[in-house]
Protein backbone atom coordinates (compact mmCIF):
# COMPACT_ATOMS: atom_id res chain seq x y z
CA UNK A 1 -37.17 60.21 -21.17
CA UNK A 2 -34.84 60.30 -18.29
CA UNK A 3 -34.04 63.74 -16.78
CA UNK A 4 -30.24 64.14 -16.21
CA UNK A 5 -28.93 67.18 -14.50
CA UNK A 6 -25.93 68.87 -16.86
CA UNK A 7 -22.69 68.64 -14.71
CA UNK A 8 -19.27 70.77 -15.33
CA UNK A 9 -17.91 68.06 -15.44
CA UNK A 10 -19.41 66.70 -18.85
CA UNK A 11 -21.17 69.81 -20.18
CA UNK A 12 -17.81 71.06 -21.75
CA UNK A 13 -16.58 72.43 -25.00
CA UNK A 14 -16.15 69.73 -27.75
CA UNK A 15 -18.60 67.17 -25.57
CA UNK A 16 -22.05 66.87 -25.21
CA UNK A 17 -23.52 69.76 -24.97
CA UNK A 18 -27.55 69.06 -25.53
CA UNK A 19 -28.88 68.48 -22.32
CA UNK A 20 -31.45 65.89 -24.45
CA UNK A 21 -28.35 64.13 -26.41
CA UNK A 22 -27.22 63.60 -22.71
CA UNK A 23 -30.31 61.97 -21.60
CA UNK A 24 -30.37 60.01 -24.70
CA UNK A 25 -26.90 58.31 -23.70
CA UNK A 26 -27.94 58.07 -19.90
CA UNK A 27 -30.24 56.27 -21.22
CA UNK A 28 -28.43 53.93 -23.96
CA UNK A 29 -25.97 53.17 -20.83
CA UNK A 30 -28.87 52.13 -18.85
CA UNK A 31 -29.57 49.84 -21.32
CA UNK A 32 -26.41 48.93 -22.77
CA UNK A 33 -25.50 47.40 -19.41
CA UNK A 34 -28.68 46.34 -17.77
CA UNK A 35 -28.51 48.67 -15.28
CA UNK A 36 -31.71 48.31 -12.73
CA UNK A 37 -33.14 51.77 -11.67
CA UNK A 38 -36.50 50.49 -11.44
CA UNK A 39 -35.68 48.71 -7.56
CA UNK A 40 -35.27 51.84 -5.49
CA UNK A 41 -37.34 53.77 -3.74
CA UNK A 42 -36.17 57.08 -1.87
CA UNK A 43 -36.80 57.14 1.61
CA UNK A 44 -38.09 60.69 2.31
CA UNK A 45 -38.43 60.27 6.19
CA UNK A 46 -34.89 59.63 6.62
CA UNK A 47 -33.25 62.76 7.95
CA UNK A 48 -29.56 63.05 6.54
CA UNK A 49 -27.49 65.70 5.54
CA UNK A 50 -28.62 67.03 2.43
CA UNK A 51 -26.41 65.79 -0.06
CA UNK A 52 -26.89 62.49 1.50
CA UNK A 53 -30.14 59.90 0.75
CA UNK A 54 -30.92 56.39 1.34
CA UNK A 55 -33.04 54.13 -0.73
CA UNK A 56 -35.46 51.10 0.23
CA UNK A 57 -34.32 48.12 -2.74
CA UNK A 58 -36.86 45.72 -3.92
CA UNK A 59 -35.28 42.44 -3.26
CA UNK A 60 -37.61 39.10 -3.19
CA UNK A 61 -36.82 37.51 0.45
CA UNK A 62 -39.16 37.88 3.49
CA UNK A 63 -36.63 38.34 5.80
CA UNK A 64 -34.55 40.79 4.44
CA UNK A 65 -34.77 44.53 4.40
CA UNK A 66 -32.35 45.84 1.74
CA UNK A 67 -31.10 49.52 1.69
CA UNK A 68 -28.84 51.55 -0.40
CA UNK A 69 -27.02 54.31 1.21
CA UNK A 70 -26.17 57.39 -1.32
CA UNK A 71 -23.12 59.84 -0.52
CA UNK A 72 -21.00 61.96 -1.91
CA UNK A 73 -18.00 59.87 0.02
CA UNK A 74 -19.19 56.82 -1.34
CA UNK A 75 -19.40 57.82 -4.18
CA UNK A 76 -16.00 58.98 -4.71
CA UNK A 77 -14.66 56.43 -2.82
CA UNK A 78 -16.56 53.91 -5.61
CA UNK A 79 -15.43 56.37 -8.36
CA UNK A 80 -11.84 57.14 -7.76
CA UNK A 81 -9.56 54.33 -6.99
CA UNK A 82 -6.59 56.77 -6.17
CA UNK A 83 -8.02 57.94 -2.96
CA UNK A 84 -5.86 55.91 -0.50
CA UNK A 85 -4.61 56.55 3.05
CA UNK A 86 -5.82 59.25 5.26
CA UNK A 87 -8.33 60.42 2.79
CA UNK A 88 -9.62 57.08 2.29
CA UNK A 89 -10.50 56.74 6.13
CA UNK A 90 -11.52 60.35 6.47
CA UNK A 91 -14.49 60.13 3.48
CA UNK A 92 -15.03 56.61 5.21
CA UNK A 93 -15.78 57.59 8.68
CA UNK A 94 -18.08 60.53 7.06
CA UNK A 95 -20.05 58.29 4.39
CA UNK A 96 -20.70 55.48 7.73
CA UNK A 97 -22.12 58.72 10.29
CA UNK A 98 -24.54 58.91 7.51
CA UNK A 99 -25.09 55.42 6.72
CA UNK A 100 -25.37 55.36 11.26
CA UNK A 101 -27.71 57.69 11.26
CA UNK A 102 -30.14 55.90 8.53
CA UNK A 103 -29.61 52.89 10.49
CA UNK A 104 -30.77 54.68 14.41
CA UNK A 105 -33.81 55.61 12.61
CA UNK A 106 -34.43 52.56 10.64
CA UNK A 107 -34.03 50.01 13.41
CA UNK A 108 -34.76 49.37 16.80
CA UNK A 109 -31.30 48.80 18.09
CA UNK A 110 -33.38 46.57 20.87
CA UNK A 111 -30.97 44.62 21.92
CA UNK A 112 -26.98 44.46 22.62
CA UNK A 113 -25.12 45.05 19.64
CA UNK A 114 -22.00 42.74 18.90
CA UNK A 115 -19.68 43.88 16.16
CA UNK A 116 -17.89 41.89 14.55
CA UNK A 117 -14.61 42.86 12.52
CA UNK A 118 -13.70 40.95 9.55
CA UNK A 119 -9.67 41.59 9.32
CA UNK A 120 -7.71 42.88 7.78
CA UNK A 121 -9.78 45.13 5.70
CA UNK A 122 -13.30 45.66 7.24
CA UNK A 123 -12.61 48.18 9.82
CA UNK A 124 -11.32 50.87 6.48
CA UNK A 125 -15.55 51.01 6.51
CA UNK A 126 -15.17 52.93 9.59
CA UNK A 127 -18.53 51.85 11.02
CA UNK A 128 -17.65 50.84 14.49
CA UNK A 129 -15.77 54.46 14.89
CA UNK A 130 -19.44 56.10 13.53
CA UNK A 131 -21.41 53.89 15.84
CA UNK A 132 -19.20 55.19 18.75
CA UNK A 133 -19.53 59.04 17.31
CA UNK A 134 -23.32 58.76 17.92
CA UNK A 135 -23.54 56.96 21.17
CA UNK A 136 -24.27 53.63 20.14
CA UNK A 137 -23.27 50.95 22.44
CA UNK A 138 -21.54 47.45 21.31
CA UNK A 139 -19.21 44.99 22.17
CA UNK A 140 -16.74 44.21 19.66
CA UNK A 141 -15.16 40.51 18.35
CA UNK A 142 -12.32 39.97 15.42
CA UNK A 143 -12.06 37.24 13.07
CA UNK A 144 -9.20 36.76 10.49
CA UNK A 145 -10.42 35.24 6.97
CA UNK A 146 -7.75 34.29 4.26
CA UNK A 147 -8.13 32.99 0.62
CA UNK A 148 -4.96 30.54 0.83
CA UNK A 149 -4.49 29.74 -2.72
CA UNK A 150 -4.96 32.07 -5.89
CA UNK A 151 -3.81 35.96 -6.37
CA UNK A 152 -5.62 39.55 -6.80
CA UNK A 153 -9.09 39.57 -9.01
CA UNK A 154 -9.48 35.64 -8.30
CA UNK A 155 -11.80 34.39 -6.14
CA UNK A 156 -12.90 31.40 -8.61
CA UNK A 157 -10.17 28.77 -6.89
CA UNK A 158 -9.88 30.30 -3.43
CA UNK A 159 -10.05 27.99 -0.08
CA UNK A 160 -11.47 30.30 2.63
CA UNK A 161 -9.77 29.63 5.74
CA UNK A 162 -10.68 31.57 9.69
CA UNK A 163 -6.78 32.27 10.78
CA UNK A 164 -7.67 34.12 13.64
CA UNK A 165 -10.30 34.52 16.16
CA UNK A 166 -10.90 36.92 19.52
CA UNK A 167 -14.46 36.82 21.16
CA UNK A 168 -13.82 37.75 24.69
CA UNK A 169 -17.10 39.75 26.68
CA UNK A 170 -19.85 38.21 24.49
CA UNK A 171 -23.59 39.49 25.42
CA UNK A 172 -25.61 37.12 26.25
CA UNK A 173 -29.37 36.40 24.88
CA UNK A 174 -30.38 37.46 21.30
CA UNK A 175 -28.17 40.26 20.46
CA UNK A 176 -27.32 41.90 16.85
CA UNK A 177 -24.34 40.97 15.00
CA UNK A 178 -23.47 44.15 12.70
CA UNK A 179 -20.63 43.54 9.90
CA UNK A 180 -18.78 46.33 8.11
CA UNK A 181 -17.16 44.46 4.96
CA UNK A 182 -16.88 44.14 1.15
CA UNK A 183 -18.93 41.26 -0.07
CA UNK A 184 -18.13 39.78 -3.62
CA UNK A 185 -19.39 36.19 -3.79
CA UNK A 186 -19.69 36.13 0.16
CA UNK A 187 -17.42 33.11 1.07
CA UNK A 188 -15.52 34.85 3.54
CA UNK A 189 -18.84 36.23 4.80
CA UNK A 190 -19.70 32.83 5.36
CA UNK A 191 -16.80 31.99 7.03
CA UNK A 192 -17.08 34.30 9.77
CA UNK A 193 -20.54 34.17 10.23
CA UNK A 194 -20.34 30.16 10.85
CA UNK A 195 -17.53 31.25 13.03
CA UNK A 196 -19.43 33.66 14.90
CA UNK A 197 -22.57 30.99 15.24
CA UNK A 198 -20.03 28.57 16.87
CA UNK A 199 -18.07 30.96 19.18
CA UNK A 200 -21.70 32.41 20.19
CA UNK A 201 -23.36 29.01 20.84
CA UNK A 202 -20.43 27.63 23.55
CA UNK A 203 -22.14 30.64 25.67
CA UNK A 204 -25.59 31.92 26.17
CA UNK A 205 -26.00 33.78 22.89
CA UNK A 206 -28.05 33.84 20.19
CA UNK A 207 -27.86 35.81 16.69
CA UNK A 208 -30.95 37.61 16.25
CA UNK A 209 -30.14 39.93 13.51
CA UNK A 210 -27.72 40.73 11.56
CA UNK A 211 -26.70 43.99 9.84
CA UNK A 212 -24.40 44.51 6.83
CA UNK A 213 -22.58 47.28 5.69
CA UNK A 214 -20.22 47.98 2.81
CA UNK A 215 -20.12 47.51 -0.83
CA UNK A 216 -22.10 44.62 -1.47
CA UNK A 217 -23.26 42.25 -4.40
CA UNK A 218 -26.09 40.63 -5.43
CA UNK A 219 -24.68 37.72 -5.43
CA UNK A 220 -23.10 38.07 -2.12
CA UNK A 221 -26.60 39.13 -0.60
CA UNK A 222 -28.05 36.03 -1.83
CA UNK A 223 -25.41 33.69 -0.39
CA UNK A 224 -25.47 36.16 2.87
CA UNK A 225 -29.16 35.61 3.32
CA UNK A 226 -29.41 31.71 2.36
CA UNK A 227 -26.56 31.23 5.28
CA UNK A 228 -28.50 33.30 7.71
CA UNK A 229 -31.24 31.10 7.55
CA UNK A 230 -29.63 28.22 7.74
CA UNK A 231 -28.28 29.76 11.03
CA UNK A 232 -31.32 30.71 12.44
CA UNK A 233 -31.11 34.53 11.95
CA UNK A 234 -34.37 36.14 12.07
CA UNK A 235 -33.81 39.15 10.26
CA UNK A 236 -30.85 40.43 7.64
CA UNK A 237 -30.73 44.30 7.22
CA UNK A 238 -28.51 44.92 4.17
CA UNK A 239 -27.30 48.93 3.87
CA UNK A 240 -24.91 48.99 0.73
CA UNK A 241 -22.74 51.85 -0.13
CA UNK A 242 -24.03 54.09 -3.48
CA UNK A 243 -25.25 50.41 -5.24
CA UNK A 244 -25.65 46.80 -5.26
CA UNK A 245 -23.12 45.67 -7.28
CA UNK A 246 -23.02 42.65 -9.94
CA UNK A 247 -20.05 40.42 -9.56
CA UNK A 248 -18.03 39.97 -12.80
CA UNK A 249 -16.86 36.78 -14.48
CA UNK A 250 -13.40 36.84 -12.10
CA UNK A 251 -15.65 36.68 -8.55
CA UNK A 252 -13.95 39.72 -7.55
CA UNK A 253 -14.76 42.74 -9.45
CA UNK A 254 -17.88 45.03 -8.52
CA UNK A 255 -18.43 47.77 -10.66
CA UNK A 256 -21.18 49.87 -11.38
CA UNK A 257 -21.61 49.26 -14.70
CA UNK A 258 -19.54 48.87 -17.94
CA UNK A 259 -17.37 46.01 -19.65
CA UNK A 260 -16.75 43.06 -17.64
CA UNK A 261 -12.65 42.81 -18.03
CA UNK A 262 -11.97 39.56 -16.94
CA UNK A 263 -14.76 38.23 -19.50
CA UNK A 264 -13.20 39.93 -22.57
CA UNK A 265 -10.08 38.61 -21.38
CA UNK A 266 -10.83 35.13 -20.62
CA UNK A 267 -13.13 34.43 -23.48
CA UNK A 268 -12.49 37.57 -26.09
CA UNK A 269 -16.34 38.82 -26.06
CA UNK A 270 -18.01 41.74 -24.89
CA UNK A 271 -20.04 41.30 -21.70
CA UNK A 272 -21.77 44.04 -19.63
CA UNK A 273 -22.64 44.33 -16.01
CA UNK A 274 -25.03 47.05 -14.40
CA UNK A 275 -25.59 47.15 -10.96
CA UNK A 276 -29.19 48.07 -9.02
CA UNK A 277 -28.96 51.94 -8.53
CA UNK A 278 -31.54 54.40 -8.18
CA UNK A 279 -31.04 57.28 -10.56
CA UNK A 280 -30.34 59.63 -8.79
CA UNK A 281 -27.01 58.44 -7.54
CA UNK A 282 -26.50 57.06 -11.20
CA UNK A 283 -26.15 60.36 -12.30
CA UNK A 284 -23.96 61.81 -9.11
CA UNK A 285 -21.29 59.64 -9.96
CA UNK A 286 -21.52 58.92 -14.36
CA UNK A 287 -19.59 62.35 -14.58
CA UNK A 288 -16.39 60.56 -12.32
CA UNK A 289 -17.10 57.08 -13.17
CA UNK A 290 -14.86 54.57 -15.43
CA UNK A 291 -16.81 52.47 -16.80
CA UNK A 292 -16.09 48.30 -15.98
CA UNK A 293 -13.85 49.54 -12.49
CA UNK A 294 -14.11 47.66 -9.63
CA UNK A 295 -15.58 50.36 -6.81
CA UNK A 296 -14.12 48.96 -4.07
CA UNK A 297 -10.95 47.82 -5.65
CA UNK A 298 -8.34 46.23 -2.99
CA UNK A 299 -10.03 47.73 0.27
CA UNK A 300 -7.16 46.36 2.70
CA UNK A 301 -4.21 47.58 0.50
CA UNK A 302 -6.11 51.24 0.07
CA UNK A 303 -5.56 51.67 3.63
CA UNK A 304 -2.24 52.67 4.91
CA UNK A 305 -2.57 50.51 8.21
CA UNK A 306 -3.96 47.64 8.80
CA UNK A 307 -5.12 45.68 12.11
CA UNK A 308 -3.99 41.96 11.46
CA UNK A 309 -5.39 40.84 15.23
CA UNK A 310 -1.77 40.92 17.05
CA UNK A 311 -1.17 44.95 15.81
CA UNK A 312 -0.53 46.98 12.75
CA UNK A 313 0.70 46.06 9.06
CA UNK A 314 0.71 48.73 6.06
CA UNK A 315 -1.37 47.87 3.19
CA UNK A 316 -0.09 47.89 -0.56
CA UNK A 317 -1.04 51.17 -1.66
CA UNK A 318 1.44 51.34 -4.26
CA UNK A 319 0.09 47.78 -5.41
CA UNK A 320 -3.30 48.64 -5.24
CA UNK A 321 -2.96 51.87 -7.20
CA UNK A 322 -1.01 50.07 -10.01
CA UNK A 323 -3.44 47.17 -10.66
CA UNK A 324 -6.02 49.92 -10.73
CA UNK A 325 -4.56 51.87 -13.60
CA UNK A 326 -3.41 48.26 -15.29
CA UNK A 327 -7.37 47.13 -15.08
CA UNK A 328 -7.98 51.10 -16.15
CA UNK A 329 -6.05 50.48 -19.19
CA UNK A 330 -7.71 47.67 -20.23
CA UNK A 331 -10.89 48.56 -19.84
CA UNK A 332 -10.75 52.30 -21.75
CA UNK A 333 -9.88 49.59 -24.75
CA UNK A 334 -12.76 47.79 -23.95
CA UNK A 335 -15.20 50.66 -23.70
CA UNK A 336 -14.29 51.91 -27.06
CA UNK A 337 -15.72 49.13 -29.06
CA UNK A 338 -19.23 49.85 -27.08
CA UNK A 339 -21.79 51.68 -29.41
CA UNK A 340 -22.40 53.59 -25.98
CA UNK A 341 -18.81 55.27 -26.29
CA UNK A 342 -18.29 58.84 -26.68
CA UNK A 343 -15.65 61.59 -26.26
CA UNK A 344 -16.98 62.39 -22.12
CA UNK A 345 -16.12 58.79 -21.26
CA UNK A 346 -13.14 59.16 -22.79
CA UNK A 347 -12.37 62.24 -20.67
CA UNK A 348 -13.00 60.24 -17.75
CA UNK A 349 -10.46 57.64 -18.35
CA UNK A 350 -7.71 60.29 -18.83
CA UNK A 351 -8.88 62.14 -15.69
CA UNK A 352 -8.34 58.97 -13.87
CA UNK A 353 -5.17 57.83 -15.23
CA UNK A 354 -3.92 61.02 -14.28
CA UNK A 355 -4.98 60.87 -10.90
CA UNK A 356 -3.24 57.51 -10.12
CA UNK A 357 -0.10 57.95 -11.89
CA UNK A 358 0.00 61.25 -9.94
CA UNK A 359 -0.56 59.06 -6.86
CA UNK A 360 1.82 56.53 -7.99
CA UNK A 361 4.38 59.48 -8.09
CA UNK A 362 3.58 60.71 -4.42
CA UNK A 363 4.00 57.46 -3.27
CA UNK A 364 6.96 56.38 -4.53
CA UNK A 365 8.54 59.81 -3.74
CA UNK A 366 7.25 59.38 0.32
């Protein structure tokens, strides 16, 4: 039996109020949607604040060292697509000092420390700010990365394409590339990477290892790692905010478990995705959670200003907060035909269509 804190904000009148009817649905959602909570492994020696925890992730490659970092930013961030803007960066930069800290006393950080920024949405991680919060030294280098054909929650027909490129005051020797990004089906991963490798080889440098950061799939680790090798990388540290994701049918969506939309819509079936998540940060964020949502959802047009590599654009927040509640929509139609269904999940997809059409109205009043 799994043990399931009661939370206020499922524990109500007129829901479930046995705390062992509760762990019997944690459980038929675990395994309704293949969700893998057997991979983890809490990391006790890992001093972080105390609602804050990072897990070790069985993974089956010899040179990786996988890592799940567990916040309560994260996981709203993950669990409620309306948070946009300054709030957006503000639980950022405080979910990346944690995931910073896990990282000083995880690695070495033996050698100089390029970062590389993935634009126009990788620096909404906030990781390079965090790194400079706790003293950590690096030199910094931009690539631009564009899909050129296809449209939002497509990646399936998508040319990846480097539009931009700025690597000025390179270390030299082996040095550690660190890369704060979203990574779906990690094309555009690839792209910079390769673009990195080449920009690094005209001088006297050399990536030794290379870090990742961000919400990250399973799929996208795999490609990550088989490119790093090809590369000569020694070492890839993955540290993946609150889960690694699985990538739905579209290439785009990550979410942490539920219906996979853009399956049901393409084909008319039910499929389900689960991510691997320990838990114990399963059950921090079921109570907030729509089931099927993409966690990340569109990570440039969340942000509310944008660094393109010549200055500043504004994202789509408007945009990104109506495909959210379109995809929200769907999926609450979705989720009722799942024997897994019950009257709490329901209360969760009100709650959040509430909180983006209230965001929705903000926005179109500013």
């Amino acid at each position: 039996m799994i043990t399931i804190y009661t939370s206020a904000s499922i524990d109500k009148k007129g829901t479930l109020a046995s705390l062992e009817k509760l762990n019997r649905l944690v459980e038929a959602i675990i395994e309704g949607n293949n969700i893998d909570v057997d991979s983890t492994e809490l990391l006790l020696d890992i001093e972080l604040s105390e609602k804050s925890r990072v897990f070790s992730v069985k993974m089956p490659y010899k040179r990786l060292s996988a890592y799940i970092v567990d916040t309560p930013e994260g996981a709203r961030i993950a669990s409620e697509p309306e948070i946009v803007g300054g709030e957006f960066f503000n639980l950022n930069l405080k979910a990346a000092l944690e995931a910073t800290s896990a990282m000083k006393q995880i690695l070495d950080f033996d050698k100089p420390i390029l970062f590389l920024h993935v634009l126009r949405a990788s620096t909404g991680y906030m990781l390079h700010k965090a790194f400079s919060s706790l003293n950590i030294q690096f030199s910094e280098a931009f690539v631009r990365v564009k899909y050129v054909t296809g449209s939002y929650r497509d990646h399936v027909q998508r040319r990846v394409v480097v539009a931009f490129r700025k690597f000025e005051k390179i270390p030299e020797g082996d040095i550690t590339l660190v890369i704060a990004d979203t990574v779906a089906t990690g094309l555009s991963l690839e792209a910079a990477l390769r673009t990195a490798y080449e920009e690094l080889s005209k001088g006297n440098s050399r990536i030794e290892d290379l870090i990742l950061y961000g919400f990250i799939s399973k799929e996208g680790i795999e490609k990550t790692y088989d490119v790093s090798q090809r590369l000569g990388i020694r070492k890839l540290y993955v540290f993946a905010m609150q889960d690694i994701t699985p990538l739905a049918y579209n290439k785009y969506d990550m979410p942490l478990y539920g219906p996979d939309e853009s399956y049901w819509s393409e084909r008319g079936k039910l499929k389900t995705l689960g991510s691997i998540v320990d838990i114990a940060t399963l059950k921090r964020m079921l109570p907030e959670y729509a089931p099927g949502m993409d966690q990340p959802g569109d990570w440039s047009e969340r942000q509310d200003s944008l660094f393109n590599g010549y200055g500043y654009e504004p994202g789509n927040i408007a945009g990104h907060l109506d495909k959210s509640l379109s995809l929200l929509k769907k999926l609450r139609e979705i989720v009722r035909t799942t024997p897994w269904y019950c009257d709490w999940i329901g209360k969760i997809f009100e709650k959040r269509q509430r909180k983006l059409e209230d965001a929705l109205k903000r926005i179109s009043k500013a």
